[in-house]
Protein backbone atom coordinates (compact mmCIF):
# COMPACT_ATOMS: atom_id res chain seq x y z
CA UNK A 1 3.44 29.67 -29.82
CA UNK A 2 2.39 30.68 -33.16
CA UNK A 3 4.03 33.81 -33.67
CA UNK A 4 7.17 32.23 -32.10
CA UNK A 5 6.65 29.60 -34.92
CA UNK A 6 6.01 31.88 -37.43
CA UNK A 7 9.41 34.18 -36.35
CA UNK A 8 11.71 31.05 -35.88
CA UNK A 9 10.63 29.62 -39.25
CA UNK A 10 9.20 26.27 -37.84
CA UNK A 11 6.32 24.50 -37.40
CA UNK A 12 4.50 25.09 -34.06
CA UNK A 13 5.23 21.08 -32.63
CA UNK A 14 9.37 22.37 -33.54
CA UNK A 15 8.60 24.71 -30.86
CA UNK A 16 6.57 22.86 -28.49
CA UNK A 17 9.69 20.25 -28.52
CA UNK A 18 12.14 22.90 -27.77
CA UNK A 19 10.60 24.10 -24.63
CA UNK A 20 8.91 21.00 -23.22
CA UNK A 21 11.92 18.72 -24.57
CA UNK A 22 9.58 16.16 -25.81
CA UNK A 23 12.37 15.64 -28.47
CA UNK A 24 15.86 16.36 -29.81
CA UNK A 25 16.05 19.47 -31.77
CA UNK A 26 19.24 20.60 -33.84
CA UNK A 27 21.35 23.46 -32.25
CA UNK A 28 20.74 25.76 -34.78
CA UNK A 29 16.93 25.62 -35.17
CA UNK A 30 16.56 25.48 -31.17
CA UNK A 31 18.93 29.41 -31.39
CA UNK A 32 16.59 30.19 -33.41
CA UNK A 33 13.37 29.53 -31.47
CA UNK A 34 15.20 30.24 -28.41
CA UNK A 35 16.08 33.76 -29.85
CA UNK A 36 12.10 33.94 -31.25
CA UNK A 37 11.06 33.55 -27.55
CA UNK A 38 12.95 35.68 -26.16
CA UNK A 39 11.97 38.46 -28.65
CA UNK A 40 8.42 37.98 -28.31
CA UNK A 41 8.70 37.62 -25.06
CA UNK A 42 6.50 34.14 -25.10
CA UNK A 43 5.79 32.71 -21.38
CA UNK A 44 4.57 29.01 -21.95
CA UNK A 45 1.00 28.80 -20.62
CA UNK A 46 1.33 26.09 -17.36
CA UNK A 47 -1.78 25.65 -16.38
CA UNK A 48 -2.92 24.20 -19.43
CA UNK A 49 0.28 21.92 -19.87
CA UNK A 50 -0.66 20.74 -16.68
CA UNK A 51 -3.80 19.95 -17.70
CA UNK A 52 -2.63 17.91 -20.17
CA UNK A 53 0.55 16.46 -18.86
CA UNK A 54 -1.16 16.02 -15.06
CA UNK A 55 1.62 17.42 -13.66
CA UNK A 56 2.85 20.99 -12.69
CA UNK A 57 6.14 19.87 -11.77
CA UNK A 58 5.97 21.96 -8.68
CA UNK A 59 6.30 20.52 -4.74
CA UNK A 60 4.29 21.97 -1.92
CA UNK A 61 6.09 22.99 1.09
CA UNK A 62 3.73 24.17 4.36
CA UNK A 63 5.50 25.20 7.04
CA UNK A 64 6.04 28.20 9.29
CA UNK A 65 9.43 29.17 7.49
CA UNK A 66 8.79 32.95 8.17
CA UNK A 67 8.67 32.76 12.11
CA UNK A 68 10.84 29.87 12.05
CA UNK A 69 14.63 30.12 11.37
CA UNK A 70 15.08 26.04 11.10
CA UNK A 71 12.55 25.82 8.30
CA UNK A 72 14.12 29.17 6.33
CA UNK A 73 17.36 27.18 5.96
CA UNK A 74 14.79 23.99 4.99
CA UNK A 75 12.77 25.64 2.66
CA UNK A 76 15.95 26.69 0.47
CA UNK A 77 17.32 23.22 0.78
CA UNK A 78 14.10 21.18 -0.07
CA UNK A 79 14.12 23.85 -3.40
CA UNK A 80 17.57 23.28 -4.34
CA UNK A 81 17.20 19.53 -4.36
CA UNK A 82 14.06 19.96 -6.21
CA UNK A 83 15.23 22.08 -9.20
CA UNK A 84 17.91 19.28 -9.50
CA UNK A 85 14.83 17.05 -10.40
CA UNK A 86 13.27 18.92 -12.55
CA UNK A 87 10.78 20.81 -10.01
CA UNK A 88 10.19 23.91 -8.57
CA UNK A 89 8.79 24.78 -5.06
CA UNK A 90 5.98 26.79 -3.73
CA UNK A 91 6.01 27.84 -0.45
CA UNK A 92 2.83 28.27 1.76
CA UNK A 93 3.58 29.28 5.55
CA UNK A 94 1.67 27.74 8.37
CA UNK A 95 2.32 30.28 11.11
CA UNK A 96 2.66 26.76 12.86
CA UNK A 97 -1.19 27.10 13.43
CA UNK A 98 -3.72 24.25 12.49
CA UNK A 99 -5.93 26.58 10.67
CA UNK A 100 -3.09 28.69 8.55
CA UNK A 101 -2.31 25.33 7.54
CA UNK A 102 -5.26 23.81 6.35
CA UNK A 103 -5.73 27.48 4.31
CA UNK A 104 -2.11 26.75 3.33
CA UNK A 105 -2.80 23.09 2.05
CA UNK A 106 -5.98 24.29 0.53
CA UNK A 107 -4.00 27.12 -1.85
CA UNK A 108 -1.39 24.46 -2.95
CA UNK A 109 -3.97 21.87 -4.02
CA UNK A 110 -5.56 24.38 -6.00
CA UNK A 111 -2.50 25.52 -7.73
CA UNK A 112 -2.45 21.54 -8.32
CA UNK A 113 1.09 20.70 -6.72
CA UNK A 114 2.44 17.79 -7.66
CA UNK A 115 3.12 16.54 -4.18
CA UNK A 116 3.61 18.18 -0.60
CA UNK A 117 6.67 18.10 1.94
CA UNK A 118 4.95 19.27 5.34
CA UNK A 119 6.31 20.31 8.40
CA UNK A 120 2.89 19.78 10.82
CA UNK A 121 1.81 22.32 12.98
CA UNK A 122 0.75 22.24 16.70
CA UNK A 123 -2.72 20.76 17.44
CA UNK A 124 -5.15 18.92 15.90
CA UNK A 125 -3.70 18.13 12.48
CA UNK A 126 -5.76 15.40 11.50
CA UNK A 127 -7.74 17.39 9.17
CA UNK A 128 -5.10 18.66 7.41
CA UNK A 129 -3.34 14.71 7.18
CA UNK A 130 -6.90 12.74 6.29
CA UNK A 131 -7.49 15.40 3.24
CA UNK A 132 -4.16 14.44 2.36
CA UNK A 133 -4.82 10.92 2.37
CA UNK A 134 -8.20 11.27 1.23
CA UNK A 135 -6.95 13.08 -2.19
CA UNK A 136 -4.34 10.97 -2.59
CA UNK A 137 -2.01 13.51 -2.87
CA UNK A 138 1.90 11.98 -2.08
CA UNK A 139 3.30 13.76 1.10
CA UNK A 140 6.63 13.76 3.49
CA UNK A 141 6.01 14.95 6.92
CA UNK A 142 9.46 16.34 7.88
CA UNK A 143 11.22 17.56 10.88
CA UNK A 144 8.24 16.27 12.77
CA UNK A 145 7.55 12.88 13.13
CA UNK A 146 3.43 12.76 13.90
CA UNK A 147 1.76 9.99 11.75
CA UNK A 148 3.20 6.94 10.64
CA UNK A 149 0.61 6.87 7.57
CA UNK A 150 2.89 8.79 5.74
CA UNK A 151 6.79 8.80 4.56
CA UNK A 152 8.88 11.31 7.89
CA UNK A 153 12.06 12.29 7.63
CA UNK A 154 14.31 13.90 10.36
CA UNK A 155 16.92 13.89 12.51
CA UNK A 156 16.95 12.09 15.87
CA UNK A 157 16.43 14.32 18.55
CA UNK A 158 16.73 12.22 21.90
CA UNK A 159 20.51 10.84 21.53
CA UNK A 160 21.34 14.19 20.47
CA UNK A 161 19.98 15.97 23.23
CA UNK A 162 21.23 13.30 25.87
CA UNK A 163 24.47 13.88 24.62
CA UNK A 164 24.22 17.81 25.54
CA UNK A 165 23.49 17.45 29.18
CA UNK A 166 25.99 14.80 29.65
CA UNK A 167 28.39 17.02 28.12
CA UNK A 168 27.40 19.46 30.84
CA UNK A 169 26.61 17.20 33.81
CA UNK A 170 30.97 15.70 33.08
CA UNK A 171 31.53 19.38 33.24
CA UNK A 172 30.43 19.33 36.99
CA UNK A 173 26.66 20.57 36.75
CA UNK A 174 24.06 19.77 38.18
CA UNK A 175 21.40 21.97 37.80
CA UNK A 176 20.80 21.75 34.29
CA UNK A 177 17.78 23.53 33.02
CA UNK A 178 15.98 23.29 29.54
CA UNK A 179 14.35 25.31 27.48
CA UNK A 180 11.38 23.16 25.87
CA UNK A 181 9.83 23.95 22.33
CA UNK A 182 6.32 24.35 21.94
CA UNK A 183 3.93 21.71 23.30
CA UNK A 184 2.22 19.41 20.74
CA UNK A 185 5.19 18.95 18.80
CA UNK A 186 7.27 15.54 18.37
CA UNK A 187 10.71 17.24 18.40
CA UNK A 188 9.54 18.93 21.89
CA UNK A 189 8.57 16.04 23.54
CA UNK A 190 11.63 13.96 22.03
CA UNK A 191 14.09 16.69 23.58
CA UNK A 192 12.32 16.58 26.58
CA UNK A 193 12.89 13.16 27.09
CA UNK A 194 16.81 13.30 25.37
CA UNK A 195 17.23 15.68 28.29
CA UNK A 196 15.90 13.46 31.47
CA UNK A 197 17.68 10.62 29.66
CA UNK A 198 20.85 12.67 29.83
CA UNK A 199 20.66 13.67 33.17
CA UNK A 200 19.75 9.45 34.44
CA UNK A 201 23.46 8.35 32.44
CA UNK A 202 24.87 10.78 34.45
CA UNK A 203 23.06 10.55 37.55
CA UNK A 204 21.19 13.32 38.26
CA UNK A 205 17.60 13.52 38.98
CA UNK A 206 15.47 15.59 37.15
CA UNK A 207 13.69 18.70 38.48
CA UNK A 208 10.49 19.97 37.14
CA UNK A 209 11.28 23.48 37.88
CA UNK A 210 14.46 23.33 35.57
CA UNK A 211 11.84 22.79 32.62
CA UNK A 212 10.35 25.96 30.86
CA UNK A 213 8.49 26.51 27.72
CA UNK A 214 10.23 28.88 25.09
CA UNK A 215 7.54 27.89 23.21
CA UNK A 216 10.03 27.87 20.19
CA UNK A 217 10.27 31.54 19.91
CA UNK A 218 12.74 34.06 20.95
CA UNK A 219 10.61 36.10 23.38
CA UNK A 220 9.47 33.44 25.32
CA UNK A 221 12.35 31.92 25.47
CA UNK A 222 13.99 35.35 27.14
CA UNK A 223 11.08 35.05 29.72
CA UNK A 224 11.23 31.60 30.82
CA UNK A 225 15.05 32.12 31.06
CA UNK A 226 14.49 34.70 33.20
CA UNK A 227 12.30 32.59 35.61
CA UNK A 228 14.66 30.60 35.84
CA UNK A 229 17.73 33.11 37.20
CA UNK A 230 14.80 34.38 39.52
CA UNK A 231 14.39 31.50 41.55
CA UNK A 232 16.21 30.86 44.78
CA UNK A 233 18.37 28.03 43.31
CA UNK A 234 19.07 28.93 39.37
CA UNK A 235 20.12 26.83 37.17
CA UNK A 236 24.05 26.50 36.38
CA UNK A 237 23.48 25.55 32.91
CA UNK A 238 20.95 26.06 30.44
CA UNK A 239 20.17 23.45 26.83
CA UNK A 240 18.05 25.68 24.55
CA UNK A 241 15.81 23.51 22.61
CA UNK A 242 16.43 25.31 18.96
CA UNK A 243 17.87 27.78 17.51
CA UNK A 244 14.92 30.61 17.64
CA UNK A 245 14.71 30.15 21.31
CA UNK A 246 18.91 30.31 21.88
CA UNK A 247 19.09 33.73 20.47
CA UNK A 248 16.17 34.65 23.94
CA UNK A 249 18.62 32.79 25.82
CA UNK A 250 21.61 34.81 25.15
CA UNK A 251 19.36 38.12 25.66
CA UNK A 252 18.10 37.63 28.83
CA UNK A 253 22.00 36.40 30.12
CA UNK A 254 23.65 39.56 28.76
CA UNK A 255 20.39 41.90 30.44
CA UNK A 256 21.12 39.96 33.32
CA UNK A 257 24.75 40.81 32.87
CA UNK A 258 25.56 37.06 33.65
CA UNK A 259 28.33 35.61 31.15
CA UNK A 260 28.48 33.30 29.28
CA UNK A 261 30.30 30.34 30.26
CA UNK A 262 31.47 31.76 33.64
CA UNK A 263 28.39 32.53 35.02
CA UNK A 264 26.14 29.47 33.36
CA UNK A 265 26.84 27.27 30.31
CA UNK A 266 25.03 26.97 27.12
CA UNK A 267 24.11 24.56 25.25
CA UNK A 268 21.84 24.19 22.34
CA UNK A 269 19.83 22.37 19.67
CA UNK A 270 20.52 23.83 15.66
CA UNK A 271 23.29 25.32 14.85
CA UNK A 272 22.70 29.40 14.56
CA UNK A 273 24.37 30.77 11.91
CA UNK A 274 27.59 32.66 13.02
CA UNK A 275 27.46 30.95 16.04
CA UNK A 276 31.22 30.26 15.50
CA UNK A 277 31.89 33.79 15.59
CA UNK A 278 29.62 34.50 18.81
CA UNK A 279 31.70 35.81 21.91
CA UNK A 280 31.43 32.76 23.16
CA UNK A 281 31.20 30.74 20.13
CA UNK A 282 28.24 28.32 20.58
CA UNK A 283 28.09 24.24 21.31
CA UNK A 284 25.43 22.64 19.81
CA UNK A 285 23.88 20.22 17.58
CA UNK A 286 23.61 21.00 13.84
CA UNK A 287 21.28 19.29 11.84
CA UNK A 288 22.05 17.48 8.31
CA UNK A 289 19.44 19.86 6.85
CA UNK A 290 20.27 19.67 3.19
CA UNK A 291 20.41 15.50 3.87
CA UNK A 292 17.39 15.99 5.66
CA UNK A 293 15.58 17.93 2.68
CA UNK A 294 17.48 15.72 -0.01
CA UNK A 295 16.12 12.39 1.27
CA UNK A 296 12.48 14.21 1.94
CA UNK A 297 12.41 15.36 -1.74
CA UNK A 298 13.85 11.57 -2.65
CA UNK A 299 11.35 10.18 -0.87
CA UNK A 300 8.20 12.52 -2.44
CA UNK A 301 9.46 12.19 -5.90
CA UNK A 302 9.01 8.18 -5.75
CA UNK A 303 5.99 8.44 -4.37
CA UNK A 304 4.60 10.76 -7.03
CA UNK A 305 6.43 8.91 -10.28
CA UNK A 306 4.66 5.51 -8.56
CA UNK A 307 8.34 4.13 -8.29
CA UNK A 308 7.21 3.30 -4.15
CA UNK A 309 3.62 2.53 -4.55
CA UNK A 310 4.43 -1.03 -2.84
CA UNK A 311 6.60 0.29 0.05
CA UNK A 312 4.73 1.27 3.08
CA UNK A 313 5.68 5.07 4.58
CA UNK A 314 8.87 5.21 5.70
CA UNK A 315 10.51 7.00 8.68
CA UNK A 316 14.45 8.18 7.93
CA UNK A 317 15.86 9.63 10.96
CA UNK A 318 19.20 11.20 10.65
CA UNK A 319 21.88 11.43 13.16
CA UNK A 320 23.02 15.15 14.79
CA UNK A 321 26.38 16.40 15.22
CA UNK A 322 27.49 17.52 17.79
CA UNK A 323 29.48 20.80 17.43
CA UNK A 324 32.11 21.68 20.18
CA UNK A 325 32.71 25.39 20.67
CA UNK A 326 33.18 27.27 23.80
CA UNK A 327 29.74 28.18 25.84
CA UNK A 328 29.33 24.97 27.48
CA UNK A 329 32.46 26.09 29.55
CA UNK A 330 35.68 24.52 28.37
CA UNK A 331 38.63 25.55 27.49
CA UNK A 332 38.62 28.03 24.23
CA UNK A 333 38.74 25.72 21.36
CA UNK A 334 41.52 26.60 18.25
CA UNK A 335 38.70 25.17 15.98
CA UNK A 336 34.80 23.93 15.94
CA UNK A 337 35.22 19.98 16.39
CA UNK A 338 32.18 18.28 15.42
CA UNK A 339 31.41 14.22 16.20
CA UNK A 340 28.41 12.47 14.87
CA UNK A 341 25.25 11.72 17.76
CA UNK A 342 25.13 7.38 17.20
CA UNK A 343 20.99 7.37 16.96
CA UNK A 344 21.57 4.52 19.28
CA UNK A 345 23.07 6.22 21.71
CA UNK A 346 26.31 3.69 21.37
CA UNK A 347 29.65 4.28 19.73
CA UNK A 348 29.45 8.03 19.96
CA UNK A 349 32.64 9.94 19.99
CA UNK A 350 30.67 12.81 21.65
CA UNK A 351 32.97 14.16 24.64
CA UNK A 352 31.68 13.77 27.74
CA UNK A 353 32.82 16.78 29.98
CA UNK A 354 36.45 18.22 29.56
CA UNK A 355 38.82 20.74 30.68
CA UNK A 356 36.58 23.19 32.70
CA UNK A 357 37.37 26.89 32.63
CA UNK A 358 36.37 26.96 36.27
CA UNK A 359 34.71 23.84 38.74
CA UNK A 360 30.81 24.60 39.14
């Protein structure tokens, strides 16, 4: 800082101003430091302004955003609603395994984070959530709702999911299978029920052997699916319970060679990218995921500036949409139409069934 002083013709505070922006400096004498850093090539050291400010201005984010297509569109929304604070993220990913995480957690304390938005893994978390708690350190769970000790933020997953099998059931099926996430997970066991709650409004009774575990992962997924078209009765329909887990859907139909909606509907949780350009393009649910991300980064940044120290945790859930393309089986669509899932279940402009390509 120094030599950039000593270059720019200032004092060394001048310069301190004009890269923490403690105060306003003049245009010209902030060129010239501006052009003396960039000559000398002067990186500010962080650590030790964090030391002394107590803040790094950076947010934690732990989740399993390399094995986990959701969370890669998260991660880059949580960051761009950062920088527009001020803050920069760090990624650490979980593998969605209890232990990654806690090594995760443990590597973003020590590079003395600011405050973490987590996505919790499968299993026994509580380590992971009472060191949390224990250091004080502000936190958003997000995506999965597990402990109300702590702010949560995501979008509601039973209305949404009802709303798919109805969709199919008013289509004329009745054998409606699902593929289920992982077990141990909130959003899993919240589609789950969204699904038997679908098929009760519209009368059906729900069969255990039209639930299988994709285990939220592609290859599963492509197994279970093709349990499923190897039992006497198969399914006529399939809801895919996110978007990792469509994409072994749609493998194990085309090695099957059974089409897609003729020979069984789809229907699916996330919105894939270029799923409007799939042959058939794909109804589903999309989630508000930069909403989601901007209210979780909201939510963390009051926490840490103290702003919410007298509010107890919140938990924000955020309606679906429901995206209407051409897989569940009706009649090719000049455009994606989308209508908001009602959290409550009531007022929803969701269609129930529609023109049919062919009666199932």
């Amino acid at each position: 800082m120094a030599d950039v002083a000593a270059r720019a013709r200032v004092s060394v505070s001048t310069v301190s101003h004009v890269i923490n922006g403690t105060r306003p400096v003049n245009a010209p004498t902030r060129a010239r430091v501006e052009r003396a850093i960039e000559e000398t090539g002067y990186l500010p050291n962080r650590v030790a302004r964090s030391l002394a400010t107590r803040g790094t201005q950076l947010i934690g984010i732990v989740m399993s955003a390399l094995t986990n297509r959701f969370f890669v569109a998260t991660v880059a929304a949580i960051d761009r609603a950062g920088r527009r604070h001020g803050y920069n993220s760090v990624l650490a990913d979980s593998r969605d395994e209890v232990s990654c995480e806690a090594e995760a957690l443990h590597i973003l304390l020590s590079r003395r984070v600011d405050g973490v938005i987590l996505a919790p893994a499968a299993g026994d978390r509580r380590p992971v959530l009472d060191r949390l708690l224990t250091e004080g350190v502000p936190t958003v769970l997000i995506d999965r709702f597990e402990d109300n000790r702590f702010d949560q933020v995501g979008v509601e997953n039973v209305q949404a999911t009802a709303s798919l099998v109805e969709h199919l059931a008013g289509l004329g099926h009745s054998r409606i299978a699902l593929v289920s996430g992982l077990s141990g997970l909130s959003t899993t066991q919240e589609r789950v029920a969204g699904y038997k709650l679908g098929l009760e409004r519209s009368g059906l009774v729900p069969r255990r052997e039209l639930v299988v575990s994709g285990k939220s992962a592609a290859e599963p997924a492509e197994r279970a699916v093709n349990e499923l078209l190897d039992r006497r009765h198969p399914p006529t329909a399939i809801v895919s319970g996110n978007n990792y887990m469509t994409i072994g859907v749609l493998r194990a139909l085309r090695a099957r060679r059974a089409r897609v909606p003729d020979d069984i509907a789809v229907a699916a949780f996330d919105d894939i990218e270029f799923a409007d350009v799939f042959q058939p393009s794909l109804t589903v649910i999309a989630q508000p995921i930069d909403k989601i991300a901007a209210t979780a980064v909201d939510l963390l940044i009051k926490r840490m500036s103290g702003v919410a120290t007298d509010c107890g945790p919140q938990c924000i859930r955020l309606p679906g949409t429901f995206v209407h393309r051409e897989s569940c089986g009706c009649e090719p669509l000049q455009s994606s139409k989308r209508w908001p899932v009602s959290p409550d279940g009531r007022g929803s402009k969701v269609p129930i069934g529609g023109p049919a390509r062919r009666p199932t």
